[in-house]
N, C-alpha and C. Protein backbone atom coordinates (compact mmCIF):
# COMPACT_ATOMS: atom_id res chain seq x y z
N UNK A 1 151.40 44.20 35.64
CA UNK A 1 151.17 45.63 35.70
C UNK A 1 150.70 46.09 34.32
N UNK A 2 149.25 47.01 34.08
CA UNK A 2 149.14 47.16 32.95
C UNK A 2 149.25 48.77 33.04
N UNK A 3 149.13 49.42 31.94
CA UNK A 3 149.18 51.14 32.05
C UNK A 3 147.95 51.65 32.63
N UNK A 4 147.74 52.75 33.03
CA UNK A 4 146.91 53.39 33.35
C UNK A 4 146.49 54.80 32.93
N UNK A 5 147.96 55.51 32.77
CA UNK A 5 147.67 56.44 32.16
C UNK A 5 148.75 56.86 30.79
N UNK A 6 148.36 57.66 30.13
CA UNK A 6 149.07 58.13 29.48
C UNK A 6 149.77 59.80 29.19
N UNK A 7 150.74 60.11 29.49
CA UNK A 7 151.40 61.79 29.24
C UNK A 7 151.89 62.12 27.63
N UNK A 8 151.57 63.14 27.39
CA UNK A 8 152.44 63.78 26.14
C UNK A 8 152.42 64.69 26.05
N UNK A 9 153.66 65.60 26.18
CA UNK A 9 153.46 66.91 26.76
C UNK A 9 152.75 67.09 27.89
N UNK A 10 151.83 68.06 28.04
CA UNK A 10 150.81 68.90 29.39
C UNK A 10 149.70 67.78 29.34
N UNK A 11 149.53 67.28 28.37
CA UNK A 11 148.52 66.44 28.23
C UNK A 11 148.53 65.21 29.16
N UNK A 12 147.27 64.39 29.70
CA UNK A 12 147.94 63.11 30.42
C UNK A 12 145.89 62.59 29.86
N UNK A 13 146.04 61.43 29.54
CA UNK A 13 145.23 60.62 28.94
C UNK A 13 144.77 59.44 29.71
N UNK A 14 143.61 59.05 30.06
CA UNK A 14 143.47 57.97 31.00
C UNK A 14 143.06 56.68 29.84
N UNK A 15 143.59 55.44 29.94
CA UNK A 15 143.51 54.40 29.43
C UNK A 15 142.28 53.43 29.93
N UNK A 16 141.30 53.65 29.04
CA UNK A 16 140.32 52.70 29.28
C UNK A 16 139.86 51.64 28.90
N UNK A 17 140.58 51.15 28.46
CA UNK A 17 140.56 49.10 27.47
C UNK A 17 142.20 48.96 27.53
N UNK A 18 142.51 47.54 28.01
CA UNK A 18 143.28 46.57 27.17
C UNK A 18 142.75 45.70 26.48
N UNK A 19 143.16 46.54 24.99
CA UNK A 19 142.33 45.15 24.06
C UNK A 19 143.12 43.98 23.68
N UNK A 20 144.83 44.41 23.71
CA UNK A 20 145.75 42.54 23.54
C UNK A 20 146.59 43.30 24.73
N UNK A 21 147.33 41.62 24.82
CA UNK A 21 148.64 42.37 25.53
C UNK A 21 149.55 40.73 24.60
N UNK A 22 150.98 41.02 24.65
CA UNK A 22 151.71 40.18 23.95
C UNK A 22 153.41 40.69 24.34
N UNK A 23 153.87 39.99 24.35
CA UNK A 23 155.57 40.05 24.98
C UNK A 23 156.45 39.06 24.05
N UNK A 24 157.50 39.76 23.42
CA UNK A 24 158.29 39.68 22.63
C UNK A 24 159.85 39.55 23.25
N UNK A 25 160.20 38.46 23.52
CA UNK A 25 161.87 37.88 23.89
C UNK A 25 162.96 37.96 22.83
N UNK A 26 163.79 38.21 22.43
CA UNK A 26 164.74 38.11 21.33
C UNK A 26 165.69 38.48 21.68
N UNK A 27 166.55 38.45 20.81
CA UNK A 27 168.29 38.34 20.40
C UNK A 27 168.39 38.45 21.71
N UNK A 28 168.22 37.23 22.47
CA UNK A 28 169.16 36.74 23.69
C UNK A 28 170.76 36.51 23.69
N UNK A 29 171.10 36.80 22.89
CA UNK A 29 172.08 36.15 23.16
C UNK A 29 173.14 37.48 22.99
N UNK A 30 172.21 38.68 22.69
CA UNK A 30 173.00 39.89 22.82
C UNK A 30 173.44 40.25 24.42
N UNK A 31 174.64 41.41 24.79
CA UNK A 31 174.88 42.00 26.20
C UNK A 31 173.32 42.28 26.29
N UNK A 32 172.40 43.42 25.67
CA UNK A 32 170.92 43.43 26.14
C UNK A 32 169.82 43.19 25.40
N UNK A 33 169.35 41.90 25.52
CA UNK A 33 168.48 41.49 24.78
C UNK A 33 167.26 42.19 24.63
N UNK A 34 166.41 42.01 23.93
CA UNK A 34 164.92 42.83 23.72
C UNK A 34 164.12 41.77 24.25
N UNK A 35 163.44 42.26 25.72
CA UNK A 35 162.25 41.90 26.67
C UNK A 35 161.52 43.09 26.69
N UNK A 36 160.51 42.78 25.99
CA UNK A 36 159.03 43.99 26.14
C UNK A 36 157.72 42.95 26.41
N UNK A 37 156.94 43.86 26.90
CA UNK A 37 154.97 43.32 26.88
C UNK A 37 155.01 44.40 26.53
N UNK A 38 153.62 44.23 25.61
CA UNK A 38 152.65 45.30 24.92
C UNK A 38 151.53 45.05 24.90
N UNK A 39 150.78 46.47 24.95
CA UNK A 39 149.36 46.56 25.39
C UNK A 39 148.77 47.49 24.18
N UNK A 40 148.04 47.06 23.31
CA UNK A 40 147.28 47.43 22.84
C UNK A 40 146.27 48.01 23.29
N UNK A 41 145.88 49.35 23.51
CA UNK A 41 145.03 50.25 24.62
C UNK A 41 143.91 51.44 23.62
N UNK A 42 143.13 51.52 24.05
CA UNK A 42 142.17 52.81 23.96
C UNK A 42 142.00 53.48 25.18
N UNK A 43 142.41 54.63 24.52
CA UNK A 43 142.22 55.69 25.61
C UNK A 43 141.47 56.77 25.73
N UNK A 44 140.98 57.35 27.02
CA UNK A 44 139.61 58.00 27.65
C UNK A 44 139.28 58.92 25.96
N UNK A 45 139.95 59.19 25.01
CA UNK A 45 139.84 60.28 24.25
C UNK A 45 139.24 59.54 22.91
N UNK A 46 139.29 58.13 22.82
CA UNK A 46 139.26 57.16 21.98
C UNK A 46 140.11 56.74 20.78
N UNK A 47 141.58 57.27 21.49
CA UNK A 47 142.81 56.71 20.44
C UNK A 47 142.98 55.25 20.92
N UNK A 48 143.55 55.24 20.01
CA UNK A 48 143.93 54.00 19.94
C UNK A 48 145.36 53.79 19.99
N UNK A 49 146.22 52.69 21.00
CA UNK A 49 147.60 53.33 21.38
C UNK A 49 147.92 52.25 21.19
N UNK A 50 149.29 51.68 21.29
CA UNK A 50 150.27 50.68 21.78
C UNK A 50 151.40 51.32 22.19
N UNK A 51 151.15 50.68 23.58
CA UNK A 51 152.49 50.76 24.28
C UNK A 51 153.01 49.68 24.97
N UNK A 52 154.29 49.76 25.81
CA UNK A 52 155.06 48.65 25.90
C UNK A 52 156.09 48.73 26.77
N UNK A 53 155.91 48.27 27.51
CA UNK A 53 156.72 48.08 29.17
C UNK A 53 158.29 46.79 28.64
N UNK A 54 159.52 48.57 28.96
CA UNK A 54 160.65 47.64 28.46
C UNK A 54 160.70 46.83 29.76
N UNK A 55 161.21 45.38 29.88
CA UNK A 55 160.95 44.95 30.84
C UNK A 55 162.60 44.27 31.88
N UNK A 56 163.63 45.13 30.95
CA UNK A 56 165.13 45.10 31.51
C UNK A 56 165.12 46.11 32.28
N UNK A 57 164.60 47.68 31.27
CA UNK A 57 164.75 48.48 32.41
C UNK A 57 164.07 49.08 33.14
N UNK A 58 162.33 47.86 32.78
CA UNK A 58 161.39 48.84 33.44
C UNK A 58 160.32 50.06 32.83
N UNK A 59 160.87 50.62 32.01
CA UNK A 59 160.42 52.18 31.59
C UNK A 59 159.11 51.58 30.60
N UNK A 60 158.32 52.71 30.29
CA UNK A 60 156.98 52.68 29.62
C UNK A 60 157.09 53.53 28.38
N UNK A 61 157.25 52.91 27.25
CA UNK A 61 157.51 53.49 26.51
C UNK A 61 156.02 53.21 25.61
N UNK A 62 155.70 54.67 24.34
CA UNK A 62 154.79 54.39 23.30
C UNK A 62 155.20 54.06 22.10
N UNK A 63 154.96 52.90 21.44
CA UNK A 63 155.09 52.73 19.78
C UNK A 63 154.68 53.22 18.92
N UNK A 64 155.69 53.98 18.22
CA UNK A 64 155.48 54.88 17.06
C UNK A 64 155.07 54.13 15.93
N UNK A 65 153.65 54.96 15.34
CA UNK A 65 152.49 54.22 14.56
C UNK A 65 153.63 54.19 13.01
């Protein structure tokens, strides 16, 4: 599943490139370990984003630059 769009505030942004994608496993051995993919994206406006699908609970979160 990759993103499609993006919201912030009233605003909603359509995503037009995945330029990487990459997934990061760690401290397993915690109660909740860190499982993400990330997508390095440009979007319809020509930002440039990363975001990243937590992948325990699901949710779509953006990485703060």
């Amino acid at each position: 599943m990759r993103p499609l769009l993006v919201t912030a505030g009233r605003r909603a942004l359509r995503v037009t490139r995945v330029t990487d994608v990459w997934e990061i496993v760690d401290e397993w051995w915690r109660d909740r370990p860190v499982a993400r993919r990330y997508f390095s994206v440009v979007l319809e406006d020509g930002t440039h984003a990363t975001l990243f699908r937590d992948l325990s609970d699901g949710g779509w979160y953006a990485q703060r630059p």
